[in-house]
N, C-alpha and C. Protein backbone atom coordinates (compact mmCIF):
# COMPACT_ATOMS: atom_id res chain seq x y z
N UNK A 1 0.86 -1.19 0.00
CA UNK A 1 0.00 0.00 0.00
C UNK A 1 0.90 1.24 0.00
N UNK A 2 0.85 2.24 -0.79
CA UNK A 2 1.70 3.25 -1.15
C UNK A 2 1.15 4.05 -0.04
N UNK A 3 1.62 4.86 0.45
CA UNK A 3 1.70 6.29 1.56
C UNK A 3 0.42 7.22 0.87
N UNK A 4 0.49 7.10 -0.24
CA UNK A 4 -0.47 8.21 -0.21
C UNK A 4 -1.96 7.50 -0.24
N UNK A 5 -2.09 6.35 -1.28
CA UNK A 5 -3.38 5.45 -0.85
C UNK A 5 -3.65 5.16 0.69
N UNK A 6 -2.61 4.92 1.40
CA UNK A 6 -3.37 5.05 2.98
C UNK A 6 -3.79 6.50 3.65
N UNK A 7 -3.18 7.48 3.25
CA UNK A 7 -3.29 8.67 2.84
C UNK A 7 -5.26 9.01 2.81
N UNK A 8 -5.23 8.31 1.53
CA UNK A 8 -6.32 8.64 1.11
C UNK A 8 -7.88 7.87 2.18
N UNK A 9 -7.28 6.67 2.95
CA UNK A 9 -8.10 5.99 3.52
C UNK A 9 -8.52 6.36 4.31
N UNK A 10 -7.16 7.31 5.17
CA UNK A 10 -7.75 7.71 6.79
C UNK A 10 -8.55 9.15 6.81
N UNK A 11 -8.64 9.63 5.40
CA UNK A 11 -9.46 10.62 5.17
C UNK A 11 -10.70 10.58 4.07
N UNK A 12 -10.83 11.75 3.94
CA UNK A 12 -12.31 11.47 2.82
C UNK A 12 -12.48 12.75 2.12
N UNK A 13 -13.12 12.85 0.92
CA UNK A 13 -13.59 14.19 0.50
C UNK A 13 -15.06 14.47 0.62
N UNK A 14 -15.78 15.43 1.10
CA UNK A 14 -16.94 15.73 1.02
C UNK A 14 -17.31 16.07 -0.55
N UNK A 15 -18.75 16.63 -0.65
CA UNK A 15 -19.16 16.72 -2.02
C UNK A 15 -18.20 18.11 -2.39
N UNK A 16 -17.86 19.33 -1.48
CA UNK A 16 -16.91 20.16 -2.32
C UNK A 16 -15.88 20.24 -2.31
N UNK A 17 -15.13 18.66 -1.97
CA UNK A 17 -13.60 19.09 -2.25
C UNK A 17 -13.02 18.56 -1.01
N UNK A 18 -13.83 19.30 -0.02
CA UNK A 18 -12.43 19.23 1.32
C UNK A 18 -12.59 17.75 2.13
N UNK A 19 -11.65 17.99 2.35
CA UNK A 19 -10.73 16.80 3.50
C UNK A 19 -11.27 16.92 4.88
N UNK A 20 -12.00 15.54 4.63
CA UNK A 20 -12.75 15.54 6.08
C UNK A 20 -11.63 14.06 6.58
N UNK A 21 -11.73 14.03 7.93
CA UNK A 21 -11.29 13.64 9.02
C UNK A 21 -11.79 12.04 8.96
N UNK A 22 -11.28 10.88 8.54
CA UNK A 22 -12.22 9.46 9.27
C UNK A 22 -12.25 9.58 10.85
N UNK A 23 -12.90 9.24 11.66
CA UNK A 23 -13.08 8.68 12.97
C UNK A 23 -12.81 7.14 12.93
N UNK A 24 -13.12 6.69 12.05
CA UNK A 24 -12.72 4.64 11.85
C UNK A 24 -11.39 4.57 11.31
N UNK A 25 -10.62 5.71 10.77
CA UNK A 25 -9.11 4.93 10.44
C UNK A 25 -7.91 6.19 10.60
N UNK A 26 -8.50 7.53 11.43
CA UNK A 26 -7.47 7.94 11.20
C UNK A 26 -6.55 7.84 12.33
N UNK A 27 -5.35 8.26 12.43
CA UNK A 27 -4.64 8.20 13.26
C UNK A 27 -4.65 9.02 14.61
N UNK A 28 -4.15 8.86 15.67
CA UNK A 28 -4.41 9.86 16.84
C UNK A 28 -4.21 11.57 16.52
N UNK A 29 -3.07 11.38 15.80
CA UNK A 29 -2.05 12.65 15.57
C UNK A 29 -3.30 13.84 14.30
N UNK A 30 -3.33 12.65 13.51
CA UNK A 30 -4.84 13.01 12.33
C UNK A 30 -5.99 13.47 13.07
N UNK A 31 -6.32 12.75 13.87
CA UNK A 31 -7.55 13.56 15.08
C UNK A 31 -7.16 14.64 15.67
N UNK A 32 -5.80 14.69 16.06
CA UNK A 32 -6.33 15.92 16.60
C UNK A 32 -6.16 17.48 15.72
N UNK A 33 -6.26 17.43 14.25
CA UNK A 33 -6.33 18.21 13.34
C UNK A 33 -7.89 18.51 13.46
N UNK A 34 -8.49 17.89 14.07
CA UNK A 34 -10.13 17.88 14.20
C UNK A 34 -10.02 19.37 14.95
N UNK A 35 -11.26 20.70 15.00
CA UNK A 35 -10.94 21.78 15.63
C UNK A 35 -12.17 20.96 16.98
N UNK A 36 -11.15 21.67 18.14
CA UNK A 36 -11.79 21.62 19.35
C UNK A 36 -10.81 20.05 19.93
N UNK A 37 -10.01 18.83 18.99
CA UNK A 37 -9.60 17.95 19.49
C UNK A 37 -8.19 18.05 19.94
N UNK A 38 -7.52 17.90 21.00
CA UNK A 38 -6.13 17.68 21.64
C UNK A 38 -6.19 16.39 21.66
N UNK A 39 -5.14 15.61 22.37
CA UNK A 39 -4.18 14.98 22.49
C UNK A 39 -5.06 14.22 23.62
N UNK A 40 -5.78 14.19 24.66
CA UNK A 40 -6.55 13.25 25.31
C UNK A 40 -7.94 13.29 24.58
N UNK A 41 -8.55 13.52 23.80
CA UNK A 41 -9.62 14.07 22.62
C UNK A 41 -9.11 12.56 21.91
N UNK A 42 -8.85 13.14 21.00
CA UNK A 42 -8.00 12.13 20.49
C UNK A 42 -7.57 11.04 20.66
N UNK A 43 -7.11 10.62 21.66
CA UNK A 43 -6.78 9.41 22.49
C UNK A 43 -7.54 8.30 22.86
N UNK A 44 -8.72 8.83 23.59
CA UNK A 44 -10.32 8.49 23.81
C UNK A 44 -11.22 8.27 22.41
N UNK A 45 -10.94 9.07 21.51
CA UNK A 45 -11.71 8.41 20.28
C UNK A 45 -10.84 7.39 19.29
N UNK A 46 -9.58 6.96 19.70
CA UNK A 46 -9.12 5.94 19.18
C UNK A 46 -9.38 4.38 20.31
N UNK A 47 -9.24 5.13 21.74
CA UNK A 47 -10.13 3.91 22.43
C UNK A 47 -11.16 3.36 22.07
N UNK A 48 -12.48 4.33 22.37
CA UNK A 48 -13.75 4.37 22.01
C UNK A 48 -13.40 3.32 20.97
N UNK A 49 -12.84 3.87 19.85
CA UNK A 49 -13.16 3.00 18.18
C UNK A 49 -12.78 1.33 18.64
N UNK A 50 -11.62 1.20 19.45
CA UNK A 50 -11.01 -0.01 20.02
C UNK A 50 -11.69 -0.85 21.08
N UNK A 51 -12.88 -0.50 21.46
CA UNK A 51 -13.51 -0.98 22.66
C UNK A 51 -14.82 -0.98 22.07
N UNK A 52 -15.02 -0.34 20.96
CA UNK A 52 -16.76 -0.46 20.92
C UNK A 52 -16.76 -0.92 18.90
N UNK A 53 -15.39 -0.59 18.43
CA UNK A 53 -15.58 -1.16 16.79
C UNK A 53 -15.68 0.57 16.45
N UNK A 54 -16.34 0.31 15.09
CA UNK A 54 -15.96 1.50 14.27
C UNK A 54 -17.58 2.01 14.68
N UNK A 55 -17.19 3.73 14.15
CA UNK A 55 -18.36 4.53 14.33
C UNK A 55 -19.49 4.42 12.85
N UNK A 56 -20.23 4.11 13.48
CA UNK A 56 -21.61 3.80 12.25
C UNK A 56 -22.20 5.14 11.68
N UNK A 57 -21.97 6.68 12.53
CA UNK A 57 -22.56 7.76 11.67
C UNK A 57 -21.43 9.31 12.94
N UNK A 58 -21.36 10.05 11.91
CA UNK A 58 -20.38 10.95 12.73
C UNK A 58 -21.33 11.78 14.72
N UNK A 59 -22.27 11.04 14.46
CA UNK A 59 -22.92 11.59 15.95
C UNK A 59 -22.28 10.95 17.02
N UNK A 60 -22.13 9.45 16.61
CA UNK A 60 -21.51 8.74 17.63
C UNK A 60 -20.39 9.43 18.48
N UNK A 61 -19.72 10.03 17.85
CA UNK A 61 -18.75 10.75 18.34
C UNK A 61 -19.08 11.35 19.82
N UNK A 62 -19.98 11.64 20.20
CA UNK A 62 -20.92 12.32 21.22
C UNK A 62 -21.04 11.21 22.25
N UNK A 63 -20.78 10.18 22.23
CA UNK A 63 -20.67 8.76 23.18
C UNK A 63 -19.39 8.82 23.89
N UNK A 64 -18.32 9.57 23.32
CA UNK A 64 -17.41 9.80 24.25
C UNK A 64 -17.40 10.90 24.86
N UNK A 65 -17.32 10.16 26.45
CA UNK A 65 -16.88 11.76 27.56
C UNK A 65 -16.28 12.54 26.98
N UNK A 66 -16.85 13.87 27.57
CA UNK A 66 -16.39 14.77 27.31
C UNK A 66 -16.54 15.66 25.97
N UNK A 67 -17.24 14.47 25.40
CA UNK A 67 -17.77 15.44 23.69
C UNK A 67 -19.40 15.31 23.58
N UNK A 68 -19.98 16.81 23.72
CA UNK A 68 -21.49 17.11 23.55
C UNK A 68 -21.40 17.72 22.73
N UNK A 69 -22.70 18.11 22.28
CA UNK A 69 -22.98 18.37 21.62
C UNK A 69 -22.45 20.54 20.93
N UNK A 70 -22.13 20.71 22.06
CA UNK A 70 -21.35 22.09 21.43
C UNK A 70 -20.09 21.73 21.01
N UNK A 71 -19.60 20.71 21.50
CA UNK A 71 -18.30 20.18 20.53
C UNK A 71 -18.56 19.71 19.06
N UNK A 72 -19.58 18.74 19.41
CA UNK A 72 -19.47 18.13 17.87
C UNK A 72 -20.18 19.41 17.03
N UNK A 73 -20.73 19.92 16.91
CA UNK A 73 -20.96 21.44 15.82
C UNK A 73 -19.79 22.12 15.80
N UNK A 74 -18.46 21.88 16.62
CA UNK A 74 -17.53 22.53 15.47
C UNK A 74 -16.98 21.70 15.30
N UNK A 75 -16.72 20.04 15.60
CA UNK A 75 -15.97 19.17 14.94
C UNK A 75 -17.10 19.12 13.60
N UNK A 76 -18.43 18.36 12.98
CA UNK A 76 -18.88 18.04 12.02
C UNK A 76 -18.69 18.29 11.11
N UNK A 77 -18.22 19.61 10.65
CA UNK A 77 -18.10 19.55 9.20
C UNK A 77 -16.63 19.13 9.01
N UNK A 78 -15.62 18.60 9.83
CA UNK A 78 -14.12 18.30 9.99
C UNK A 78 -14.37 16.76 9.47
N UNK A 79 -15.60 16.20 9.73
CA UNK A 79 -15.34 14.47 10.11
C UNK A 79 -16.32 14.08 9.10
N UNK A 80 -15.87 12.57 9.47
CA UNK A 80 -16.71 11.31 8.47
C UNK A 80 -16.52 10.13 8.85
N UNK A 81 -17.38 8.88 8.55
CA UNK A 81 -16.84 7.99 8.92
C UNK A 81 -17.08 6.71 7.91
């Protein structure tokens, strides 16, 4: 698998272009490019993904402490899954 095809996995394009965020494959360091995510942010949603499987729709995200719903309105338009 070439660098940039995995590249391409742990992210996604929306319908105009931009580079949204996976929650199911990206990396910790890749999360926390998410706005509003640090480094325990981050950490917890690579648990989460490791303890419960992959996220089925970007709300899930909201199942981990510490992320409600005024978080995820400025993570959403960052993510995908």
């Amino acid at each position: 698998i070439s660098e940039k095809q995995t590249e391409v996995e742990q992210t996604g394009l929306d319908t105009n272009g931009t580079t949204k965020i996976d929650l199911n494959h990206a990396t910790k360091e890749q999360l926390m490019d998410i706005p509003g995510v640090g480094e325990a942010k981050a950490s917890a949603i690579v648990l989460y993904r490791e303890e419960h499987g992959l996220f089925q729709k970007i709300e899930d995200v909201m199942n981990i402490t510490g992320i409600k719903e005024g978080m995820f309105q400025k993570m959403k338009d960052s993510i995908t899954v």
